[in-house]
C-alpha atoms as a PDB file:
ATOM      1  CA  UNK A   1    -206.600  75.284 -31.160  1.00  0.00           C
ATOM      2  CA  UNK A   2    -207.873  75.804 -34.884  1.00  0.00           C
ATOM      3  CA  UNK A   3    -204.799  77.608 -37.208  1.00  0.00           C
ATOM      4  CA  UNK A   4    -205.137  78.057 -40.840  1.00  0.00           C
ATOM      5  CA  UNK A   5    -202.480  79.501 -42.950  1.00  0.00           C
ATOM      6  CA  UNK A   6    -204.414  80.729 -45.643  1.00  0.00           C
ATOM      7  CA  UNK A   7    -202.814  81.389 -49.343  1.00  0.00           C
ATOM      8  CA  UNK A   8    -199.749  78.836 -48.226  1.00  0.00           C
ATOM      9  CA  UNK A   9    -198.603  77.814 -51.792  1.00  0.00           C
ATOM     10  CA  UNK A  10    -195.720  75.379 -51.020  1.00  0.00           C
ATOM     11  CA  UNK A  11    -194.932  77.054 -47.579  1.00  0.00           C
ATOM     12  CA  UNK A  12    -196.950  74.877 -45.172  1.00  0.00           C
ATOM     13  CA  UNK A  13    -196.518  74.942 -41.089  1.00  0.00           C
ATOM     14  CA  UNK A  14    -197.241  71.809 -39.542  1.00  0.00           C
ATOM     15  CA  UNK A  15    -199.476  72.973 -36.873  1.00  0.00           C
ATOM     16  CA  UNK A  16    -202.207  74.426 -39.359  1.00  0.00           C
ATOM     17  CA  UNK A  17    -204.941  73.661 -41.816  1.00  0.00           C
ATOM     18  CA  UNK A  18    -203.175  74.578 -44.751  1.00  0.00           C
ATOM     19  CA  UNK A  19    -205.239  76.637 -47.649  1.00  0.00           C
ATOM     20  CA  UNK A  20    -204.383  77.858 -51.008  1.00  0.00           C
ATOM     21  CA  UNK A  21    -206.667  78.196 -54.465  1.00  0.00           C
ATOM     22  CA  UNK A  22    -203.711  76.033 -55.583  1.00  0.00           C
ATOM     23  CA  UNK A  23    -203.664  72.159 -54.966  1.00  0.00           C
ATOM     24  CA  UNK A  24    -200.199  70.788 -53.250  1.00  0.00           C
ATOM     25  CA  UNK A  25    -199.221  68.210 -51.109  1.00  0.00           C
ATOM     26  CA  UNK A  26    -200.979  68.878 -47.708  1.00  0.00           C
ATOM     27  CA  UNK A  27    -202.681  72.053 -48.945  1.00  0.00           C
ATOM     28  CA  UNK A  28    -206.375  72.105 -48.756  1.00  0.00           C
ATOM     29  CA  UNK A  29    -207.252  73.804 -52.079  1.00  0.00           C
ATOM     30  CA  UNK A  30    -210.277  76.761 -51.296  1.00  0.00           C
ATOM     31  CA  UNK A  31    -210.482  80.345 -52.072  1.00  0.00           C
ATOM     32  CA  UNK A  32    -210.366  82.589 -49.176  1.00  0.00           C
ATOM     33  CA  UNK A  33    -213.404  83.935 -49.990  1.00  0.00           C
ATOM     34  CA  UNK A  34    -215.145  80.707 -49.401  1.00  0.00           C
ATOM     35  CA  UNK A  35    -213.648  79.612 -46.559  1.00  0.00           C
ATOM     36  CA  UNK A  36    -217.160  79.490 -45.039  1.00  0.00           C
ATOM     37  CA  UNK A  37    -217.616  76.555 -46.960  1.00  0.00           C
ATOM     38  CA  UNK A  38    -215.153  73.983 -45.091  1.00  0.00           C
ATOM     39  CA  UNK A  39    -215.170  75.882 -41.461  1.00  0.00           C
ATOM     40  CA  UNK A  40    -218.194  77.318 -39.690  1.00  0.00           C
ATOM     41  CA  UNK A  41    -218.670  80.816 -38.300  1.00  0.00           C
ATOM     42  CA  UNK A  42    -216.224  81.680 -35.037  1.00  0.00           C
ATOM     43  CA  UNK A  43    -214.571  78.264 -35.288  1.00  0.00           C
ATOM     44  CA  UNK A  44    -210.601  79.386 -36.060  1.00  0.00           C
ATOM     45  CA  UNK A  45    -208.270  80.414 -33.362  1.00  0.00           C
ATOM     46  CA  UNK A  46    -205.525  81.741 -35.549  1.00  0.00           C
ATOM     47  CA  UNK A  47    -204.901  82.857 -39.227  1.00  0.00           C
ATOM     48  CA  UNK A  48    -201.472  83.215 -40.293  1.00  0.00           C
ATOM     49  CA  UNK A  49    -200.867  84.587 -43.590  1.00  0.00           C
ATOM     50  CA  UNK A  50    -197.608  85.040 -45.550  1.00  0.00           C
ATOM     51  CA  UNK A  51    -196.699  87.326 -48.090  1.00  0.00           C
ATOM     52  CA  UNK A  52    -200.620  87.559 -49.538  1.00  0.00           C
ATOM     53  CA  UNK A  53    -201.069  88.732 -52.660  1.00  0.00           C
ATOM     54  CA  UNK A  54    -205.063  89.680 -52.854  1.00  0.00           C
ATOM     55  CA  UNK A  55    -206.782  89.053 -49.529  1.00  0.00           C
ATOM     56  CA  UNK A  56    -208.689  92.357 -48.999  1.00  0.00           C
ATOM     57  CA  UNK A  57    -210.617  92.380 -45.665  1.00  0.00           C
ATOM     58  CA  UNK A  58    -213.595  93.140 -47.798  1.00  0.00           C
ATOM     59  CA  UNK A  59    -214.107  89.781 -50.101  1.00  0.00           C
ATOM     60  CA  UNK A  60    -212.371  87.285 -47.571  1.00  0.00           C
ATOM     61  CA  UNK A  61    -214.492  84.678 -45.074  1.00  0.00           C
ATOM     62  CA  UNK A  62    -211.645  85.730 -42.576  1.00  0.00           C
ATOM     63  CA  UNK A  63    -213.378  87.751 -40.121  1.00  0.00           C
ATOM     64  CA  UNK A  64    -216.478  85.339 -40.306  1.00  0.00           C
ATOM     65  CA  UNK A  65    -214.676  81.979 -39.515  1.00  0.00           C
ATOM     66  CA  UNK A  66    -212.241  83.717 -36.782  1.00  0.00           C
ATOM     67  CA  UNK A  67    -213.279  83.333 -33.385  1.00  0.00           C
ATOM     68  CA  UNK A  68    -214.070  86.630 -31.221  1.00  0.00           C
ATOM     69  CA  UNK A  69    -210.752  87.799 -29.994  1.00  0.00           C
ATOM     70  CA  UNK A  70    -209.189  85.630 -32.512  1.00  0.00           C
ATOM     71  CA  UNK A  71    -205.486  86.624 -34.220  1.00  0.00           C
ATOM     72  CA  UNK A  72    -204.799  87.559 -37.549  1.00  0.00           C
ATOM     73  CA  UNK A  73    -201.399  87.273 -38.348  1.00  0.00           C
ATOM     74  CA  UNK A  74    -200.417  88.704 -41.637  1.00  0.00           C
ATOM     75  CA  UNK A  75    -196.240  88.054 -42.576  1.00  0.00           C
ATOM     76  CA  UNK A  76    -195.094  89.720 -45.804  1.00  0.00           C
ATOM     77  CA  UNK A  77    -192.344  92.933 -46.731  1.00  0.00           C
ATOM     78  CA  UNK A  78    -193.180  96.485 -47.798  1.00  0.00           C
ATOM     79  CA  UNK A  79    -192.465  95.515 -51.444  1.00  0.00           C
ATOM     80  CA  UNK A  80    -195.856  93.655 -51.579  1.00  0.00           C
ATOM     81  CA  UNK A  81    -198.581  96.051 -52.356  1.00  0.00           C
ATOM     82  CA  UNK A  82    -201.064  94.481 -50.279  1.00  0.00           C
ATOM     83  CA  UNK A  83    -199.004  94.100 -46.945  1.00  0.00           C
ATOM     84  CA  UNK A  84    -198.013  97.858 -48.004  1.00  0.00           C
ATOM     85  CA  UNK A  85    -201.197  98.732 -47.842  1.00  0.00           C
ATOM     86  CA  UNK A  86    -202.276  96.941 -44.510  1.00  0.00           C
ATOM     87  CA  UNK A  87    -198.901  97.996 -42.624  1.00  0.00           C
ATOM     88  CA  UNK A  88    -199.674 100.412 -39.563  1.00  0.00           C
ATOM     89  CA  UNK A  89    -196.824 102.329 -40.854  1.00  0.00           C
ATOM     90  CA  UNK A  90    -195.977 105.541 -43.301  1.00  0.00           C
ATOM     91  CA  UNK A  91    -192.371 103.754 -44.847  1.00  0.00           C
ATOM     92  CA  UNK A  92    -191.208 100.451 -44.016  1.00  0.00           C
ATOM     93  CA  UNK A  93    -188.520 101.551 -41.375  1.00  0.00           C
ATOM     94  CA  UNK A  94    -190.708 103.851 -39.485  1.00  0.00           C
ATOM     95  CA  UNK A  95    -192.751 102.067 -36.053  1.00  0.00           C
ATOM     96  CA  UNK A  96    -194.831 105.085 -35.511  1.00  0.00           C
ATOM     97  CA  UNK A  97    -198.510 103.890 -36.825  1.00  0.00           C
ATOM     98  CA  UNK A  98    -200.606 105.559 -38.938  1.00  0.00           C
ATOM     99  CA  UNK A  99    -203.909 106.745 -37.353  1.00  0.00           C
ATOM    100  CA  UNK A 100    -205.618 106.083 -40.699  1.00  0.00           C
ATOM    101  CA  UNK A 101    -204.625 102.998 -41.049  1.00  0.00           C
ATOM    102  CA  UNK A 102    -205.536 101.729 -37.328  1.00  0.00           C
ATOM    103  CA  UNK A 103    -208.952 103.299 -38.247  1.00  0.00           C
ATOM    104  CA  UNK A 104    -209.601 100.975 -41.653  1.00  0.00           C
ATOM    105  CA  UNK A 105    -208.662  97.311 -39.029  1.00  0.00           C
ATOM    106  CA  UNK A 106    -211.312  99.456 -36.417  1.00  0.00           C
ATOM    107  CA  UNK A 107    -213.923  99.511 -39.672  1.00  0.00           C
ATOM    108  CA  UNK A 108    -213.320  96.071 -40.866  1.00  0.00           C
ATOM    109  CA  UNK A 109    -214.044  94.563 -37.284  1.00  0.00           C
ATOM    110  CA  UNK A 110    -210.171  94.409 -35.737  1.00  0.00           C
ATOM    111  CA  UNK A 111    -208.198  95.647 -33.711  1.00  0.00           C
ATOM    112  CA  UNK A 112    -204.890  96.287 -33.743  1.00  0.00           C
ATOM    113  CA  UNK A 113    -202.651  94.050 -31.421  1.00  0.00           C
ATOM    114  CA  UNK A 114    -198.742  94.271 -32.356  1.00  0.00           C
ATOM    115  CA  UNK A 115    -196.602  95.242 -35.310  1.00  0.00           C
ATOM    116  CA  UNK A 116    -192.667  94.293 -35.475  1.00  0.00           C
ATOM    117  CA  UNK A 117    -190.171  91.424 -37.151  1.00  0.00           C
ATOM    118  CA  UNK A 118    -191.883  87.745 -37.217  1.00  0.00           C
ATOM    119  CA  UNK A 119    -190.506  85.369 -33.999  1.00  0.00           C
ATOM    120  CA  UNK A 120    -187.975  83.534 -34.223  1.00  0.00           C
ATOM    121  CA  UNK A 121    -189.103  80.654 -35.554  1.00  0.00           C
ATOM    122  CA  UNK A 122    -188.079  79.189 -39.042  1.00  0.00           C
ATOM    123  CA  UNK A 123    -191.195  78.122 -40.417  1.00  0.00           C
ATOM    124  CA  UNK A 124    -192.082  82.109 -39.845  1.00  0.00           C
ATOM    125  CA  UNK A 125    -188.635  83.571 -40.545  1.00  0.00           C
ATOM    126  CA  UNK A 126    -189.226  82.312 -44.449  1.00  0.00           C
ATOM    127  CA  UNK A 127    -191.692  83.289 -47.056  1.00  0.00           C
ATOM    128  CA  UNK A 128    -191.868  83.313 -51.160  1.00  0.00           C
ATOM    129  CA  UNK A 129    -193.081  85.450 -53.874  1.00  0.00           C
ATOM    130  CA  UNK A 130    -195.585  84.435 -55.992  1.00  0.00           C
ATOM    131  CA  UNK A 131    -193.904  83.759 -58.332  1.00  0.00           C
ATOM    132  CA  UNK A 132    -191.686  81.306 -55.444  1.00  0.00           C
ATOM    133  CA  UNK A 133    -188.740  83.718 -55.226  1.00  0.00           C
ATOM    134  CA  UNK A 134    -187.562  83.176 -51.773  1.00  0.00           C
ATOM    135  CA  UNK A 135    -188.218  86.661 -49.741  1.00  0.00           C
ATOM    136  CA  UNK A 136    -184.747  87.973 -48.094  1.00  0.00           C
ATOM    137  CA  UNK A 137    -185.531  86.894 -44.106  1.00  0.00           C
ATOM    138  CA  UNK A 138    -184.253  90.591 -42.762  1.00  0.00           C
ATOM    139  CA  UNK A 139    -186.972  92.225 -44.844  1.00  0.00           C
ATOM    140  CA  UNK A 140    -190.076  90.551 -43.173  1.00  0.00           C
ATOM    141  CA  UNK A 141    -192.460  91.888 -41.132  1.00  0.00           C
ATOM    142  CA  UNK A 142    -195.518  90.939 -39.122  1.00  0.00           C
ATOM    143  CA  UNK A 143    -198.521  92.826 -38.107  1.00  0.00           C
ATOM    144  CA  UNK A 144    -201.075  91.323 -35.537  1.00  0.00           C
ATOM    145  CA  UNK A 145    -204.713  91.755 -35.629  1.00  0.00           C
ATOM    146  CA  UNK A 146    -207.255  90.366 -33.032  1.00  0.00           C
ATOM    147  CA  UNK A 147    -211.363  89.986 -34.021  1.00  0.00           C
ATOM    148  CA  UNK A 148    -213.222  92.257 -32.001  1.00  0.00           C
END
């Protein structure tokens, strides 16, 4: 099984190809728009994302290298405008979705899968700001996309 966990910074998960646009220790430095370049089409299983600060759906090589009926996984809090703006959700404490918003994953080749707090799991229970502020644990959330 193929995982990236694309825009990883200094937060990487063993069990993944780790990508930022910033080198590290054990990162793999690309841009996520040019992820085409180091994995071919339909060749990911999973791509986990955590607190993302641009990733679009339009601009990204995402949807191309994820398998059909592959997951998108996207881990951030409602204070970052971009997982704001890709939550299925009005507020941040509400679980009813947003039609509209179901529609835009429909348009951009998704479909929506799961919305609720991350597992249980400490390498998914933790994520940073960018500019590395540690992100209060409580105040996570993960949505779930699959490729359709």
């Amino acid at each position: 099984m193929k995982i990236l966990n694309v825009g990883c910074g200094d937060d990487i998960l063993s069990c993944a190809d780790n990508t930022d646009v910033k080198p590290g220790t054990g990162v793999i430095v690309v841009d996520a728009g040019n992820l085409m370049s180091l994995y071919p089409k339909d060749s990911v299983d999973v791509i986990i994302m955590k607190s993302p600060r641009h990733f679009p759906f339009e601009g990204s090589d995402a949807k191309e290298v994820l398998k059909p009926g592959g997951l998108l996984v996207i881990i951030g809090n409602y204070s970052n405008p971009f997982f704001k703006s890709v939550w299925p959700c009005k507020d941040k404490n509400s679980l009813k979705v947003n039609l509209e918003v179901l529609l835009t994953y429909t348009e951009n080749g998704f479909q929506y899968v799961s919305h609720d707090q991350p597992p249980n799991h400490p390498a998914l229970q933790t994520s940073k700001t960018s500019n590395g502020s540690e992100i209060e644990p409580s105040t996570l959330k993960q949505l779930v996309l699959r490729k359709v």
